[in-house]
N, C-alpha and C. Protein backbone atom coordinates (compact mmCIF):
# COMPACT_ATOMS: atom_id res chain seq x y z
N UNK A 1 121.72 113.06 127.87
CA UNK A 1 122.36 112.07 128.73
C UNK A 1 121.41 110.90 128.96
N UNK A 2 121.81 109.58 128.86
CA UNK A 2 121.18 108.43 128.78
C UNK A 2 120.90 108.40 130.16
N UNK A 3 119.34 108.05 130.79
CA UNK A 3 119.41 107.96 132.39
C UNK A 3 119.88 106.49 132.77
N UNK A 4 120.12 105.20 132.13
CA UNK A 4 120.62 104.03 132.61
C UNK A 4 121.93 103.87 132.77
N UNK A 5 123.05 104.65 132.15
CA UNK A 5 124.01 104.49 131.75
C UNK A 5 124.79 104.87 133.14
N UNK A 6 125.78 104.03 133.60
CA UNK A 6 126.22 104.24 134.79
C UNK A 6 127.16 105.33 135.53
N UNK A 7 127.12 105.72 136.61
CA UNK A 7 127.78 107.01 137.15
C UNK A 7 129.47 106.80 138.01
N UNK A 8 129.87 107.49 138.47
CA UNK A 8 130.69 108.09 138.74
C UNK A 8 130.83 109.11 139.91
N UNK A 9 130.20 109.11 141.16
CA UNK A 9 130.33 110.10 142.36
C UNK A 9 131.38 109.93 142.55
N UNK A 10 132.08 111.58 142.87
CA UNK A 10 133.32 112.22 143.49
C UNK A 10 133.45 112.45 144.60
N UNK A 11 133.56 112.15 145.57
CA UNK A 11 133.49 113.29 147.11
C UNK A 11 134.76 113.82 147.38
N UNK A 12 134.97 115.40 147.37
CA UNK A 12 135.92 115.80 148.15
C UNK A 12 135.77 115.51 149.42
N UNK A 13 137.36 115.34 150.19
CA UNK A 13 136.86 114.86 151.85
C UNK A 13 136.61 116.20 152.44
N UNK A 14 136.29 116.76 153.58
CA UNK A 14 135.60 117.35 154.51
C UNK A 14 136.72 118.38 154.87
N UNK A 15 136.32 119.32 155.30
CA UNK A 15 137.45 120.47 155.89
C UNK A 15 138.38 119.98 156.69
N UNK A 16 139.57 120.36 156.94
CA UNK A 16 140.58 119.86 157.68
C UNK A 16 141.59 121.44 158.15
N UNK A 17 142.12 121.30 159.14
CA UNK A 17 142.85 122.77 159.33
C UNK A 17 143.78 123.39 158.32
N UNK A 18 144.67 122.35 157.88
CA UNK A 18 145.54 123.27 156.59
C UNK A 18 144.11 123.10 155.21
N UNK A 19 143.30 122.84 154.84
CA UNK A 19 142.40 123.67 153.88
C UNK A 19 141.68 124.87 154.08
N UNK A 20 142.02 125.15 155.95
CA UNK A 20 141.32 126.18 156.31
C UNK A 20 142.28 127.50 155.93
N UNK A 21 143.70 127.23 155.79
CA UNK A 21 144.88 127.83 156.20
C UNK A 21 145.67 127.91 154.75
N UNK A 22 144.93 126.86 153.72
CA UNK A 22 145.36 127.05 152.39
C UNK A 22 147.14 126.25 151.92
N UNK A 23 147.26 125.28 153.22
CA UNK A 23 148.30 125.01 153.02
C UNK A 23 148.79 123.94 151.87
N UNK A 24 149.23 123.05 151.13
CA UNK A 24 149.22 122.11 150.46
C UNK A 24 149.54 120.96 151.34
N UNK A 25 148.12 119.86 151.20
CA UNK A 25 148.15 118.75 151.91
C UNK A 25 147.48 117.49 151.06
N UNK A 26 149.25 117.03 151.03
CA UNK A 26 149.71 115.69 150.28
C UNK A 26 149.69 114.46 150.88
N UNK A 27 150.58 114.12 151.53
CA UNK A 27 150.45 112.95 152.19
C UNK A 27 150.43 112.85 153.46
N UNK A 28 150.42 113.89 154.27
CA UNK A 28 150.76 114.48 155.06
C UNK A 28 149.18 114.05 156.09
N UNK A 29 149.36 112.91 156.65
CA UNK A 29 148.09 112.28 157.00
C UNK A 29 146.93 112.87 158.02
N UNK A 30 146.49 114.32 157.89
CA UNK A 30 145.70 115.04 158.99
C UNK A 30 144.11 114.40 158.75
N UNK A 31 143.69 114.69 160.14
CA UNK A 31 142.15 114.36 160.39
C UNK A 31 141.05 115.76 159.86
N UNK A 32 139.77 115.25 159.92
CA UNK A 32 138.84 116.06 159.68
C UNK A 32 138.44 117.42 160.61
N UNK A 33 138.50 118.69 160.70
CA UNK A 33 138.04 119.41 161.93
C UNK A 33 136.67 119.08 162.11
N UNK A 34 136.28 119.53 163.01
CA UNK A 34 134.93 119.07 163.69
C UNK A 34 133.91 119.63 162.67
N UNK A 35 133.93 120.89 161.74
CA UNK A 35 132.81 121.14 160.70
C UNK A 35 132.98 120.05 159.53
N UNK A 36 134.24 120.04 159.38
CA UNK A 36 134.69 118.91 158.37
C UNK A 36 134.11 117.36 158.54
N UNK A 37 133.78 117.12 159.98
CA UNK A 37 133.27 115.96 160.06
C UNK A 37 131.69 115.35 160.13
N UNK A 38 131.25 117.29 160.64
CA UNK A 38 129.67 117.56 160.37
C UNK A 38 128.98 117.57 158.97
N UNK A 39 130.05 117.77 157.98
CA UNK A 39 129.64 117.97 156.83
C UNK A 39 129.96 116.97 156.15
N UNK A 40 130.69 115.47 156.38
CA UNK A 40 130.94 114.21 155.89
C UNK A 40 129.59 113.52 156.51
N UNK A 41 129.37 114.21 158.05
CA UNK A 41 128.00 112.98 157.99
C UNK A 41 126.70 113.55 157.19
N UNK A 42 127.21 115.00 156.66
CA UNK A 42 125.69 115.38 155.86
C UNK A 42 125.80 114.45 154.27
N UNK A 43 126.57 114.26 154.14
CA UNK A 43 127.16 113.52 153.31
C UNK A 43 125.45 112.83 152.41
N UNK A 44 125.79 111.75 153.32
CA UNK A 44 124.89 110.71 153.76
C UNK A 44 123.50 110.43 153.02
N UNK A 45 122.85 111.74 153.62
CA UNK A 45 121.24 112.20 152.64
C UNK A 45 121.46 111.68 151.58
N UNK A 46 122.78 112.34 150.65
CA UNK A 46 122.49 112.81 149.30
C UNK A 46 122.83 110.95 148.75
N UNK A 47 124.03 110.56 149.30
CA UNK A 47 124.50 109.71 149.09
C UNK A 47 123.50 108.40 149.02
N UNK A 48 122.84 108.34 149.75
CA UNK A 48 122.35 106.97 149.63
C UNK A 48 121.14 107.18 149.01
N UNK A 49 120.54 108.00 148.21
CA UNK A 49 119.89 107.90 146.60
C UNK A 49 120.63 107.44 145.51
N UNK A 50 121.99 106.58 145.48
CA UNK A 50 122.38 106.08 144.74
C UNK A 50 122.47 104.63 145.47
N UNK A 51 122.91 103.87 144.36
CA UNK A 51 122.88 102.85 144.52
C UNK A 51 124.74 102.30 143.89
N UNK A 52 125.58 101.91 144.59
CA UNK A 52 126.71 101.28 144.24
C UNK A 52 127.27 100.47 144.37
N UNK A 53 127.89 100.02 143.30
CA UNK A 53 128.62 99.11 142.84
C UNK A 53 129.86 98.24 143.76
N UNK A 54 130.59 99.41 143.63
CA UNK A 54 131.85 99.56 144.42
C UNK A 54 131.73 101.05 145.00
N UNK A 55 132.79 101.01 146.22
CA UNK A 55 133.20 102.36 146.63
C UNK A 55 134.57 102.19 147.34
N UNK A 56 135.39 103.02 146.38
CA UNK A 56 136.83 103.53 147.07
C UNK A 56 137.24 104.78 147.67
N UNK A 57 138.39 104.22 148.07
CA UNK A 57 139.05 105.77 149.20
C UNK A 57 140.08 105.79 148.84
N UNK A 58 140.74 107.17 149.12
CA UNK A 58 142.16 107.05 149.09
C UNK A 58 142.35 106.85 150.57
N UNK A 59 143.69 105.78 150.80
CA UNK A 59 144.00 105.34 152.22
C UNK A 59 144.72 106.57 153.32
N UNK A 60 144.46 107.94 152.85
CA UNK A 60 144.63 108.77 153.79
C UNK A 60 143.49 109.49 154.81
N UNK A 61 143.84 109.46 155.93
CA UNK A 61 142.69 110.05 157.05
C UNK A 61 141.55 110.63 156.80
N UNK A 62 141.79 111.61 156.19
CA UNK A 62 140.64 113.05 155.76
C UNK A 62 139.89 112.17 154.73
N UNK A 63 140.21 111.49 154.05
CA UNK A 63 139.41 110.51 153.10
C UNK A 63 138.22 109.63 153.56
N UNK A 64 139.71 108.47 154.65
CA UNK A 64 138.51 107.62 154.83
C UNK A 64 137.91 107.94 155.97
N UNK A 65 138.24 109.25 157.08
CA UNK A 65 137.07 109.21 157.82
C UNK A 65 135.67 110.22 157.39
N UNK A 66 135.90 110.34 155.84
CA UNK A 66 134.98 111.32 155.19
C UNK A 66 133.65 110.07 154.73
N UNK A 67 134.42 109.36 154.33
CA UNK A 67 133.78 107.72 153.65
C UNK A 67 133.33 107.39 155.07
N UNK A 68 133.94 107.02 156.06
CA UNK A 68 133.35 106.52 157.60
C UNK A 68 132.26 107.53 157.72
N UNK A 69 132.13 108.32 157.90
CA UNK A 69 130.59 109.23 158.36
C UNK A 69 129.79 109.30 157.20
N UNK A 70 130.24 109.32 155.89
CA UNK A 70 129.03 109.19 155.18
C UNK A 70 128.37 108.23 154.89
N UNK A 71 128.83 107.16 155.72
CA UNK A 71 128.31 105.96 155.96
C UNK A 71 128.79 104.98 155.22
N UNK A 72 129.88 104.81 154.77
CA UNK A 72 130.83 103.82 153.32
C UNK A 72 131.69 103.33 154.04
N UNK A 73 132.14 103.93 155.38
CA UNK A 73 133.78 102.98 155.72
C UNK A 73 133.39 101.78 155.88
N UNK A 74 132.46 100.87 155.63
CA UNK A 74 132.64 99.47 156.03
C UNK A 74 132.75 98.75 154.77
N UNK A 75 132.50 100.03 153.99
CA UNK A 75 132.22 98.76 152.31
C UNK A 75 133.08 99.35 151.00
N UNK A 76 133.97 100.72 151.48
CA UNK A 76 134.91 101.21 150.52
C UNK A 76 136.19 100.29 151.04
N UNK A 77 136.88 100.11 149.67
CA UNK A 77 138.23 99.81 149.36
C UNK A 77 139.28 100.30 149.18
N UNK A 78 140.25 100.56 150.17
CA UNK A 78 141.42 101.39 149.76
C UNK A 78 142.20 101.14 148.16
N UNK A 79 142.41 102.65 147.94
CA UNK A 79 142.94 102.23 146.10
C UNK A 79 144.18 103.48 146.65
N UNK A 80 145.11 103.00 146.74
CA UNK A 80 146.63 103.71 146.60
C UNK A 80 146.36 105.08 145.24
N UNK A 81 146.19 104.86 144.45
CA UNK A 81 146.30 105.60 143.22
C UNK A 81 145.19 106.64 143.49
N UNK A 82 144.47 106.85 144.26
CA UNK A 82 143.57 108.04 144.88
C UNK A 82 143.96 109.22 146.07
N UNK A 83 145.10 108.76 146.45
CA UNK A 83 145.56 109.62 147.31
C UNK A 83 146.37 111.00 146.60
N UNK A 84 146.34 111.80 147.62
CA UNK A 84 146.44 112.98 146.93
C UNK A 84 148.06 113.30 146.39
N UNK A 85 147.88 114.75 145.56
CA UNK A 85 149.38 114.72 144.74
C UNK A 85 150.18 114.33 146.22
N UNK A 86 151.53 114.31 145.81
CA UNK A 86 152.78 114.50 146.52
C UNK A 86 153.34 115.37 145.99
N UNK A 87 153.16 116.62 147.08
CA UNK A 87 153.89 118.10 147.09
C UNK A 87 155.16 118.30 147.61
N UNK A 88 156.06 116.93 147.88
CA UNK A 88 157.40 117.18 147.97
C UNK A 88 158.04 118.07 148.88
N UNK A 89 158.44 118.74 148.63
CA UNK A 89 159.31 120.36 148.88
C UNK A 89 158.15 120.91 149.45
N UNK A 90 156.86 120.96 148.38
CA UNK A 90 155.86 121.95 148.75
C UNK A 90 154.71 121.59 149.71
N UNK A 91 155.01 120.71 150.35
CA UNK A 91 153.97 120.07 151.60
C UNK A 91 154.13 120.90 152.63
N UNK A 92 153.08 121.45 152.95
CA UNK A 92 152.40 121.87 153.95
C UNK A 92 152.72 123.78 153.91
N UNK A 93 153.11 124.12 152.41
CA UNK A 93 153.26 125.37 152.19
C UNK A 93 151.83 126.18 151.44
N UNK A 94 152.40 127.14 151.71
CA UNK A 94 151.18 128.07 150.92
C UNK A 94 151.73 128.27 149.51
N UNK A 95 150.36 128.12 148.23
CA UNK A 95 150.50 128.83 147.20
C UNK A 95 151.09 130.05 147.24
N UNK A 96 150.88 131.18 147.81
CA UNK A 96 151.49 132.57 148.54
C UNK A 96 152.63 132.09 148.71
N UNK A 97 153.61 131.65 149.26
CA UNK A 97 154.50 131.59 150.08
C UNK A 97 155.76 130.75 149.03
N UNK A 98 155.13 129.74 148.29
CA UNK A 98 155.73 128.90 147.02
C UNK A 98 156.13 130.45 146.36
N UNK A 99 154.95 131.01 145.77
CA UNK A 99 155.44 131.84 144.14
C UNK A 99 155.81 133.05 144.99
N UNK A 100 156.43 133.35 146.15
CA UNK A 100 157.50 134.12 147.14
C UNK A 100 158.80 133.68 146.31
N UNK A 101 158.94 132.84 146.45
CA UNK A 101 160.28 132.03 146.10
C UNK A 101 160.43 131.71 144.54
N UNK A 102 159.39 131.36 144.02
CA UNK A 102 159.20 130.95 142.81
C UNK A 102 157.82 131.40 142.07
N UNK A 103 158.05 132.46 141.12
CA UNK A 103 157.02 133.49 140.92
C UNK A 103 155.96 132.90 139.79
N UNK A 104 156.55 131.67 138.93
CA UNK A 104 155.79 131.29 137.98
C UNK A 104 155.69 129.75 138.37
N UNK A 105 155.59 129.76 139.47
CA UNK A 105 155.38 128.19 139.67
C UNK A 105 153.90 128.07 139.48
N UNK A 106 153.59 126.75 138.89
CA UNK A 106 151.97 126.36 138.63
C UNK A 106 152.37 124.78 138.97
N UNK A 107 151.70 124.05 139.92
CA UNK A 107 151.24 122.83 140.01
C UNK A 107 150.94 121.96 139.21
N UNK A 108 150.04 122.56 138.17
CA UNK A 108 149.56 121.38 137.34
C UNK A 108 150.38 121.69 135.73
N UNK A 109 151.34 122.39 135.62
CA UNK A 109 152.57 122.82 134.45
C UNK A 109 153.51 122.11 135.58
N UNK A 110 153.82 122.29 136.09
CA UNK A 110 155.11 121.93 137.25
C UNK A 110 155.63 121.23 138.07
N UNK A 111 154.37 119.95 138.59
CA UNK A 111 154.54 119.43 139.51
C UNK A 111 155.35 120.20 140.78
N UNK A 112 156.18 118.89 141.17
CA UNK A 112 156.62 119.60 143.10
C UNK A 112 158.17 119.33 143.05
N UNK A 113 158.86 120.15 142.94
CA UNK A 113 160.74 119.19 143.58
C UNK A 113 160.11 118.12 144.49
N UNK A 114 161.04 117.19 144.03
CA UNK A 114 161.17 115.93 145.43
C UNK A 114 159.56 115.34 145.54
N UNK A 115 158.61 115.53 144.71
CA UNK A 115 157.53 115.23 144.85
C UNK A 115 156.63 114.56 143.53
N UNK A 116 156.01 114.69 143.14
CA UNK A 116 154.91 114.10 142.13
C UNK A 116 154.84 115.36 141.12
N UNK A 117 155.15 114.29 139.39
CA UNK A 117 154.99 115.67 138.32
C UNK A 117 153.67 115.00 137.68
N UNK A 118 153.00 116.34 136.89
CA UNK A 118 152.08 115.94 136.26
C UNK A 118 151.88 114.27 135.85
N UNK A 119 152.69 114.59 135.20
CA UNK A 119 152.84 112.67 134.14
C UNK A 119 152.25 111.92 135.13
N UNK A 120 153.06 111.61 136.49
CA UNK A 120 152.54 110.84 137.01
C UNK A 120 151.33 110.15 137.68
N UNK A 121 150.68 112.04 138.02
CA UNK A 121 149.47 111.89 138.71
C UNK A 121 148.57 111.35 137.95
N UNK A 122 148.84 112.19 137.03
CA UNK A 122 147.89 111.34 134.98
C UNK A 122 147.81 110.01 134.94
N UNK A 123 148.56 109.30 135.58
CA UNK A 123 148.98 107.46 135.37
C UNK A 123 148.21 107.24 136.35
N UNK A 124 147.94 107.80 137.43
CA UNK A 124 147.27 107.40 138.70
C UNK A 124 145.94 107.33 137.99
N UNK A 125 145.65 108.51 137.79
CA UNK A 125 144.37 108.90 137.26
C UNK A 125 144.01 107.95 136.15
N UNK A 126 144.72 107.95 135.75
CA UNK A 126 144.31 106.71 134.12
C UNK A 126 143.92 105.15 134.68
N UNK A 127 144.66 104.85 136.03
CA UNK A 127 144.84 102.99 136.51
C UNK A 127 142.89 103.47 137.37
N UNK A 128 142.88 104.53 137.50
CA UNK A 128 141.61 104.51 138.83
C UNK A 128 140.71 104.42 138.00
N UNK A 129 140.67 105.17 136.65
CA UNK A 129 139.22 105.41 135.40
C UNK A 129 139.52 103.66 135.00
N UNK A 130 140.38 103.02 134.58
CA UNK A 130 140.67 101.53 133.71
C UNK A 130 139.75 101.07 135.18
N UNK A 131 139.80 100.89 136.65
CA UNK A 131 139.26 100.25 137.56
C UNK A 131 137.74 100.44 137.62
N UNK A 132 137.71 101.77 137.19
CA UNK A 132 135.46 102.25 137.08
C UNK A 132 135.25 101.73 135.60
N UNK A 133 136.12 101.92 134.80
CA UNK A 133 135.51 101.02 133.48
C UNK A 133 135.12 99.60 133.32
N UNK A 134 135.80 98.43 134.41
CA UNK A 134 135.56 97.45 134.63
C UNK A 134 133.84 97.37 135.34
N UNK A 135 133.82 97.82 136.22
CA UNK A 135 132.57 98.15 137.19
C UNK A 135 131.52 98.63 136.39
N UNK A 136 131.65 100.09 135.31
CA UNK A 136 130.86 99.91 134.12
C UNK A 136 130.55 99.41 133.36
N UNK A 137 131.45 98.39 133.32
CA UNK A 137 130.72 97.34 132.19
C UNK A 137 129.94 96.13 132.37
N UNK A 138 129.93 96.43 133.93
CA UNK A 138 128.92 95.46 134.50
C UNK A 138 127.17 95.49 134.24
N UNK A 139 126.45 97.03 134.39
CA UNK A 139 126.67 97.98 134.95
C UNK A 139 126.49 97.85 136.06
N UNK A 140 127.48 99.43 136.70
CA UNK A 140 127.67 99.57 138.24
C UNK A 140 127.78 100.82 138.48
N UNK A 141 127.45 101.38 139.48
CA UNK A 141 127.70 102.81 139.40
C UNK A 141 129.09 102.77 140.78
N UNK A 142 129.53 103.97 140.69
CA UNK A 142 130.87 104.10 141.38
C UNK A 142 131.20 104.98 142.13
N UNK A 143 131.20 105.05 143.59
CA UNK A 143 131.80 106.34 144.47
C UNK A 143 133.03 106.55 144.72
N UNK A 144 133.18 107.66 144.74
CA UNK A 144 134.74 107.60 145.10
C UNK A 144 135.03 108.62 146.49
N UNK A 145 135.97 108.36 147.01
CA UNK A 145 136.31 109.68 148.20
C UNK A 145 137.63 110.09 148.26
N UNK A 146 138.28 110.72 147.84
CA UNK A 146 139.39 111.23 147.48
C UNK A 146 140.11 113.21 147.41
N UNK A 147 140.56 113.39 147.06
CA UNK A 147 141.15 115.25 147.42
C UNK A 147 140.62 115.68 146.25
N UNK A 148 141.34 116.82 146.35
CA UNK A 148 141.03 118.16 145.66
C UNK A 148 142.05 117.27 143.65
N UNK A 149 143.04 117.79 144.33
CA UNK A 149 143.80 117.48 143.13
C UNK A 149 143.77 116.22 142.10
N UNK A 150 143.84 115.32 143.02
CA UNK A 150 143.55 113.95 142.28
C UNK A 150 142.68 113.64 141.57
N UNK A 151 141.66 114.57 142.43
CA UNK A 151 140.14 114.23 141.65
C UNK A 151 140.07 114.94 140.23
N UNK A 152 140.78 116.52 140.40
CA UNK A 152 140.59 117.13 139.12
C UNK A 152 141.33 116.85 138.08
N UNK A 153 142.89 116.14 138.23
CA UNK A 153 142.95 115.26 137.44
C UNK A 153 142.12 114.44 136.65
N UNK A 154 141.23 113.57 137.94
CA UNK A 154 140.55 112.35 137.42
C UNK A 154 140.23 112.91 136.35
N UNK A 155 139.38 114.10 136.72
CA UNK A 155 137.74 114.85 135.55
C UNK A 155 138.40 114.73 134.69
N UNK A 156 139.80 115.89 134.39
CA UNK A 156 140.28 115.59 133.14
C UNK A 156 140.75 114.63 132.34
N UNK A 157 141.34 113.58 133.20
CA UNK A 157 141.10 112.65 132.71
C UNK A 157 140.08 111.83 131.74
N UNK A 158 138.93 111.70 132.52
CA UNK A 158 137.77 111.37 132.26
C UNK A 158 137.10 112.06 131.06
N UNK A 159 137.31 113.02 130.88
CA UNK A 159 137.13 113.53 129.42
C UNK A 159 137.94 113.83 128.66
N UNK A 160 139.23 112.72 128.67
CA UNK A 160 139.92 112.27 127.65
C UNK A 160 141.05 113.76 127.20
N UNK A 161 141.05 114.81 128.12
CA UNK A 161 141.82 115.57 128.04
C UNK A 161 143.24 115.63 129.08
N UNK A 162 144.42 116.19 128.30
CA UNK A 162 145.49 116.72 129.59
C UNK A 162 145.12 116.60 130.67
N UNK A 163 146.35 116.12 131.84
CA UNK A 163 146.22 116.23 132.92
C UNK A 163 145.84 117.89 133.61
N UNK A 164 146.70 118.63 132.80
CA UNK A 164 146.66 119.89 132.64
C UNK A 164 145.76 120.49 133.20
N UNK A 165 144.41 120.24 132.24
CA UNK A 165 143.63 121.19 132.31
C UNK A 165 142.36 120.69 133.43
N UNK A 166 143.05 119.85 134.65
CA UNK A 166 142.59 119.71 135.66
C UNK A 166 142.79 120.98 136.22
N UNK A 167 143.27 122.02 136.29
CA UNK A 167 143.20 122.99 137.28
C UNK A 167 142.27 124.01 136.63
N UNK A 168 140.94 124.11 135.88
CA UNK A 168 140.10 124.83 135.60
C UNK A 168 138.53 123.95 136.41
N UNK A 169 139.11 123.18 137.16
CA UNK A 169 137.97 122.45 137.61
C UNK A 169 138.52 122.38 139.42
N UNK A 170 137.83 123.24 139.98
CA UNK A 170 137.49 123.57 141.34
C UNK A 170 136.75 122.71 142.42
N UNK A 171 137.35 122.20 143.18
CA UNK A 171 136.35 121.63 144.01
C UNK A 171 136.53 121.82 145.42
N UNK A 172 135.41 122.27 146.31
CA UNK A 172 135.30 122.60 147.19
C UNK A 172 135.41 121.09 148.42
N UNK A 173 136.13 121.73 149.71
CA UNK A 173 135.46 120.36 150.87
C UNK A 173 134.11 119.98 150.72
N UNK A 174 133.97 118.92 150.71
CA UNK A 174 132.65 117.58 151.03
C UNK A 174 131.86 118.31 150.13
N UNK A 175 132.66 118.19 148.60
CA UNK A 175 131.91 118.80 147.34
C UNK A 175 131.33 117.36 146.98
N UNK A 176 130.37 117.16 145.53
CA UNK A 176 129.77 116.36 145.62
C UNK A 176 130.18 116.73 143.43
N UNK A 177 130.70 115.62 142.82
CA UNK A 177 130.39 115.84 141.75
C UNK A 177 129.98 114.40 140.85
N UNK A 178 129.55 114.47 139.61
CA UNK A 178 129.20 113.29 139.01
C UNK A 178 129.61 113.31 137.79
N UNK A 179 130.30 112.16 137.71
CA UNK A 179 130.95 111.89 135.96
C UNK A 179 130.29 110.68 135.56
N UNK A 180 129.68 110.50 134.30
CA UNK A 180 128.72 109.58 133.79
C UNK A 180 128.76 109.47 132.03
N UNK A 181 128.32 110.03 131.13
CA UNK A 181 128.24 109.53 129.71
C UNK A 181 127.01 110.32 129.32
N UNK A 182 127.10 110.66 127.45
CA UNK A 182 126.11 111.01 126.78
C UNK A 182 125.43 110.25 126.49
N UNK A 183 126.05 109.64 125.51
CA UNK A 183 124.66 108.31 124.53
C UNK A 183 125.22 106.68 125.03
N UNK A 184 126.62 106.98 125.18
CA UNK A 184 126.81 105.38 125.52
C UNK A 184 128.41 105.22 125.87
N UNK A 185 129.22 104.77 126.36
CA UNK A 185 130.20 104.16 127.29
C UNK A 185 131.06 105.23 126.22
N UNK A 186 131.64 105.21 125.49
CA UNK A 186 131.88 106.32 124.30
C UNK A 186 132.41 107.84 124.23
N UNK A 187 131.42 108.03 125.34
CA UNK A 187 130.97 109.81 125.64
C UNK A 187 130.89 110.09 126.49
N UNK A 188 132.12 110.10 127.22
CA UNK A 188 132.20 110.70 128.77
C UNK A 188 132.04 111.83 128.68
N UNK A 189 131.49 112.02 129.49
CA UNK A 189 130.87 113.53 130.47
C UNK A 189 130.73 113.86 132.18
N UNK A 190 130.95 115.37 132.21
CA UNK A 190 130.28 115.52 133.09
C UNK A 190 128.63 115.91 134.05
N UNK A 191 128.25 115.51 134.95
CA UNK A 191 126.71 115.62 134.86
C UNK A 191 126.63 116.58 135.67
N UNK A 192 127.61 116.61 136.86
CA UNK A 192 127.24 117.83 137.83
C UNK A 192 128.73 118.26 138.32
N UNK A 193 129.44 119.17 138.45
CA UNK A 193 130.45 119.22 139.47
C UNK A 193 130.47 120.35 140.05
N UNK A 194 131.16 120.04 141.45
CA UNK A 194 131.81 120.65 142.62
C UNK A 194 130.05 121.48 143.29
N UNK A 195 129.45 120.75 143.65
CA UNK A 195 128.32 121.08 144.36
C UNK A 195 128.24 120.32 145.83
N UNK A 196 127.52 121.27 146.42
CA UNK A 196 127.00 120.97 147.84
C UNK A 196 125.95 119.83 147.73
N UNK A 197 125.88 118.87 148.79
CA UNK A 197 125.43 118.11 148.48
C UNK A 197 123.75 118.07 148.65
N UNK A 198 123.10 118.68 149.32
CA UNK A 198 122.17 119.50 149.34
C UNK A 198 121.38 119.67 147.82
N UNK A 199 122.39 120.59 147.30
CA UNK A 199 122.41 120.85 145.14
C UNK A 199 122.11 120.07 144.34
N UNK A 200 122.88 118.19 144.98
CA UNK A 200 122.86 117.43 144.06
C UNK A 200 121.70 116.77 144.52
N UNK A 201 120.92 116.87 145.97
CA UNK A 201 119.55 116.19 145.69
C UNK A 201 118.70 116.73 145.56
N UNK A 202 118.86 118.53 145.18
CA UNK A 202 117.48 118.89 144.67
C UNK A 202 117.91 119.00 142.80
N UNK A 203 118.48 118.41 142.25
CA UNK A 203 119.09 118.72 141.44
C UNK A 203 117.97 117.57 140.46
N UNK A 204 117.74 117.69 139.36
CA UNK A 204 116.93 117.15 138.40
C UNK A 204 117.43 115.97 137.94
């Protein structure tokens, strides 16, 4: 991996009560719980050993008050196309409780009734990577603060694969990951994902 070649930080936002509870939360605009908000301002440490370009949010709560404590809400930009799937039907339900009703349902094969299908989230994901490719070609490096789902899209995205096979890529609350390049703009990669942020500054 080239060390000049510019990055890509992910932040999942911070615990919130339905991630405690496993529920699916789409647009469904909830705040941070109080560990959730302890662990956006730990944020911070890791964060400002980089240096960026730009920094966006998705314009939902748990986002930008994840970006507000890690010290970014004054200088991230809301980007619509970062907010999380739309689970339709399936907002504010449990995985458990969905394949009750529907035994082979999968999210990222299936999208949501009344909600967001793969294809689309993929288009989201494709307009947000075309917006960090501009910024890379400056160079610039790029934060982002955004969910679970969107983001693992992004990854897959980002390495030029199916939306699909975003659901083999896990990311935890106020996870910390980095998408960046091998030899040159060319060769996307990933450098670190779904780590504590702690991980990523003792990290080499």
């Amino acid at each position: 991996m080239h060390p000049t070649l510019p990055l890509v930080v992910l932040v999942r936002h911070g615990e919130t009560a339905w991630t405690l509870s496993g529920q699916h939360t789409g647009l469904s605009d909830i705040a941070l719980t109080d560990a959730g908000c302890d662990s956006a301002k730990a944020l911070n440490t890791t964060l400002k050993s980089f240096k960026f370009a730009a920094v966006f949010t998705s314009p939902l709560k748990r986002a930008r008050q994840t970006a507000e404590l890690a010290g970014y809400g004054a200088v991230a930009s809301l980007e619509p196309d970062l907010s999380e799937w739309d689970y339709g039907d399936y907002e504010g339900i449990t995985t458990a409780a969905i394949r009750a009703e529907r035994s082979d349902w999968r999210l990222f094969e299936d999208g949501c009734p009344n909600g967001e299908s793969p294809a689309a989230i993929s288009e989201r994901a494709d307009r947000v990577i075309a917006r960090i490719q501009q910024v890379h070609a400056e160079p610039g490096n790029v934060l982002i603060f955004a969910h679970s789902d969107i983001l693992r899209v992004l990854v897959a995205r980002w390495l030029r694969l199916p939306a699909l096979e975003g659901r083999r890529f896990l990311l935890a609350t106020s996870s910390i990951s980095v998408l960046g390049y091998d030899h040159d703009l060319e060769e996307p990669a990933i450098r670190r994902l779904n780590q504590a942020a702690s991980d990523v500054l003792a990290s080499p």
